[in-house]
C-alpha atoms as a PDB file:
ATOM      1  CA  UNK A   1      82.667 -11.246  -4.509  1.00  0.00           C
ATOM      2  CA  UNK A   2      80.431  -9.264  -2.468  1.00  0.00           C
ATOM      3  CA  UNK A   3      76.877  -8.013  -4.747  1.00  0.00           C
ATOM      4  CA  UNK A   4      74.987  -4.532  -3.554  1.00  0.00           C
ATOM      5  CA  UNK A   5      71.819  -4.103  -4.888  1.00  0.00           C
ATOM      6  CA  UNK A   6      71.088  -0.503  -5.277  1.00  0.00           C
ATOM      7  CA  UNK A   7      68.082   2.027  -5.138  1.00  0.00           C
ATOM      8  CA  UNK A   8      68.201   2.898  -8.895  1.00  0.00           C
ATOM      9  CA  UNK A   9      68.152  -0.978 -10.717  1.00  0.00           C
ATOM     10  CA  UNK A  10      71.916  -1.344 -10.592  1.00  0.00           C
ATOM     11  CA  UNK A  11      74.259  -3.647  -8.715  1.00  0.00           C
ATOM     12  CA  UNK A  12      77.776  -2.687  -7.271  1.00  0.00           C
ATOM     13  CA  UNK A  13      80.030  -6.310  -7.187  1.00  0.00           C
ATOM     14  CA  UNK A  14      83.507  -5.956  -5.648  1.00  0.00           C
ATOM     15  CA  UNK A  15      85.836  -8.769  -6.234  1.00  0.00           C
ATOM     16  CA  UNK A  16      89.003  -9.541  -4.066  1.00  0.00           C
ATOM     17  CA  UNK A  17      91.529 -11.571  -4.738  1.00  0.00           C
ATOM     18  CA  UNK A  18      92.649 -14.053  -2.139  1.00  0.00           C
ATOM     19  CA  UNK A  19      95.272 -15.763  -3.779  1.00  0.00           C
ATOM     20  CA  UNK A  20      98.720 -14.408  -5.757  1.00  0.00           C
ATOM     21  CA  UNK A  21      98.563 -14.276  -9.054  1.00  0.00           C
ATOM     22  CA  UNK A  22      94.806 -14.090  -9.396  1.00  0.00           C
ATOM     23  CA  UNK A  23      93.855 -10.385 -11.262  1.00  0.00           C
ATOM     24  CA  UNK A  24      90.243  -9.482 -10.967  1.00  0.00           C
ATOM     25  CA  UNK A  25      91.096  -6.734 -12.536  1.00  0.00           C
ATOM     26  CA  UNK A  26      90.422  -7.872 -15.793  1.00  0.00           C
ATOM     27  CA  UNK A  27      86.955  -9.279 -14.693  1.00  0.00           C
ATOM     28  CA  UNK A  28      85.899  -5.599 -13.469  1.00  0.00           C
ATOM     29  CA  UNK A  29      87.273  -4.518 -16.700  1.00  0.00           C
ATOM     30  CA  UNK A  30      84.829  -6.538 -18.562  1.00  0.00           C
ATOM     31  CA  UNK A  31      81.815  -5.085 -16.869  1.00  0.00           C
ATOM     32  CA  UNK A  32      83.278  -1.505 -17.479  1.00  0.00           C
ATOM     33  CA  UNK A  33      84.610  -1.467 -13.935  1.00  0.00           C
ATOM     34  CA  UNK A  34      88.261  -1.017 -12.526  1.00  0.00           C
ATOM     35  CA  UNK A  35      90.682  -1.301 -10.199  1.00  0.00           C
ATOM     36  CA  UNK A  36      93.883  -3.043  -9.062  1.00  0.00           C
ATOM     37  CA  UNK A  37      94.810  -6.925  -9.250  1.00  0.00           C
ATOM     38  CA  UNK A  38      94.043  -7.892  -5.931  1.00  0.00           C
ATOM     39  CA  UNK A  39      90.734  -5.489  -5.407  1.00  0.00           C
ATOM     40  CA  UNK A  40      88.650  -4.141  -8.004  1.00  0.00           C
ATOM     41  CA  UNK A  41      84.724  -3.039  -8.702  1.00  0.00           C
ATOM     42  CA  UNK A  42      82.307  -2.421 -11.616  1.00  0.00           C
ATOM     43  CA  UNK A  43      78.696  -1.171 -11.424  1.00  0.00           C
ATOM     44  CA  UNK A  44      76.047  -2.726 -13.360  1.00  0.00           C
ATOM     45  CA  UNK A  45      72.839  -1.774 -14.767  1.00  0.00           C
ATOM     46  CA  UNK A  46      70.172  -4.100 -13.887  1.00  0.00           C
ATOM     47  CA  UNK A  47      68.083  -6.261 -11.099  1.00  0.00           C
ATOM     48  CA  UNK A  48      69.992  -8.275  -8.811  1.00  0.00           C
ATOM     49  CA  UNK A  49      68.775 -11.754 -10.106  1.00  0.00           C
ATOM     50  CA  UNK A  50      69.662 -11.009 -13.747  1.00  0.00           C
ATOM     51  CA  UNK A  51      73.546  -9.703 -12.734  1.00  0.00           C
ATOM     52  CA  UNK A  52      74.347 -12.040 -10.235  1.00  0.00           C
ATOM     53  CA  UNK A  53      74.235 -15.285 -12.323  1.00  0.00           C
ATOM     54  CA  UNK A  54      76.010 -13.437 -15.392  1.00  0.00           C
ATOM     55  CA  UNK A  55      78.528 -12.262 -13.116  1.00  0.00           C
ATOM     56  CA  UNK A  56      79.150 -15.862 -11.355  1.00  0.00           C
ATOM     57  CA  UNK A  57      79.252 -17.358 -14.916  1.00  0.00           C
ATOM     58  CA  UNK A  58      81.766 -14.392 -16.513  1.00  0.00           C
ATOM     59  CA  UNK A  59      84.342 -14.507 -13.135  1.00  0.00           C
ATOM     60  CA  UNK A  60      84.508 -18.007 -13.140  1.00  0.00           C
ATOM     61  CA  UNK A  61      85.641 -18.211 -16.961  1.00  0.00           C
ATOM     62  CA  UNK A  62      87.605 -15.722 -16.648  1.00  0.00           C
ATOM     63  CA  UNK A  63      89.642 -16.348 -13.598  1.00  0.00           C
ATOM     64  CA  UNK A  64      89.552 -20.507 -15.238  1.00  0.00           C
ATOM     65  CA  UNK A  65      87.342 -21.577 -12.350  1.00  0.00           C
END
């Protein structure tokens, strides 16, 4: 997962998938993002320290982590 803070109190997170049969997909889906199995993004309102740990916690349930 890489995290961007941006200018305007949002966060850009990409998610890659290094492994087969892992679909991040679905995480970027859950923050209203999009994008394919292997690589996908979502952009989310909000201050880095408040998205990153909700993000961490989310992706790992999601992906069983």
């Amino acid at each position: 997962m890489i995290f961007v803070e941006q200018a305007d109190n949002h966060v850009k997170i990409s998610w890659r998938a290094l492994e087969p049969g892992i679909d991040v997909s679905q995480v970027a889906k859950h923050f209203k993002g999009g994008g394919h199995a292997a690589a996908a993004g979502a952009d989310i309102p909000g201050a880095l320290e408040e998205v990153e740990p909700l993000v961490l916690k989310t992706t790992k349930e999601m992906l069983g982590l």
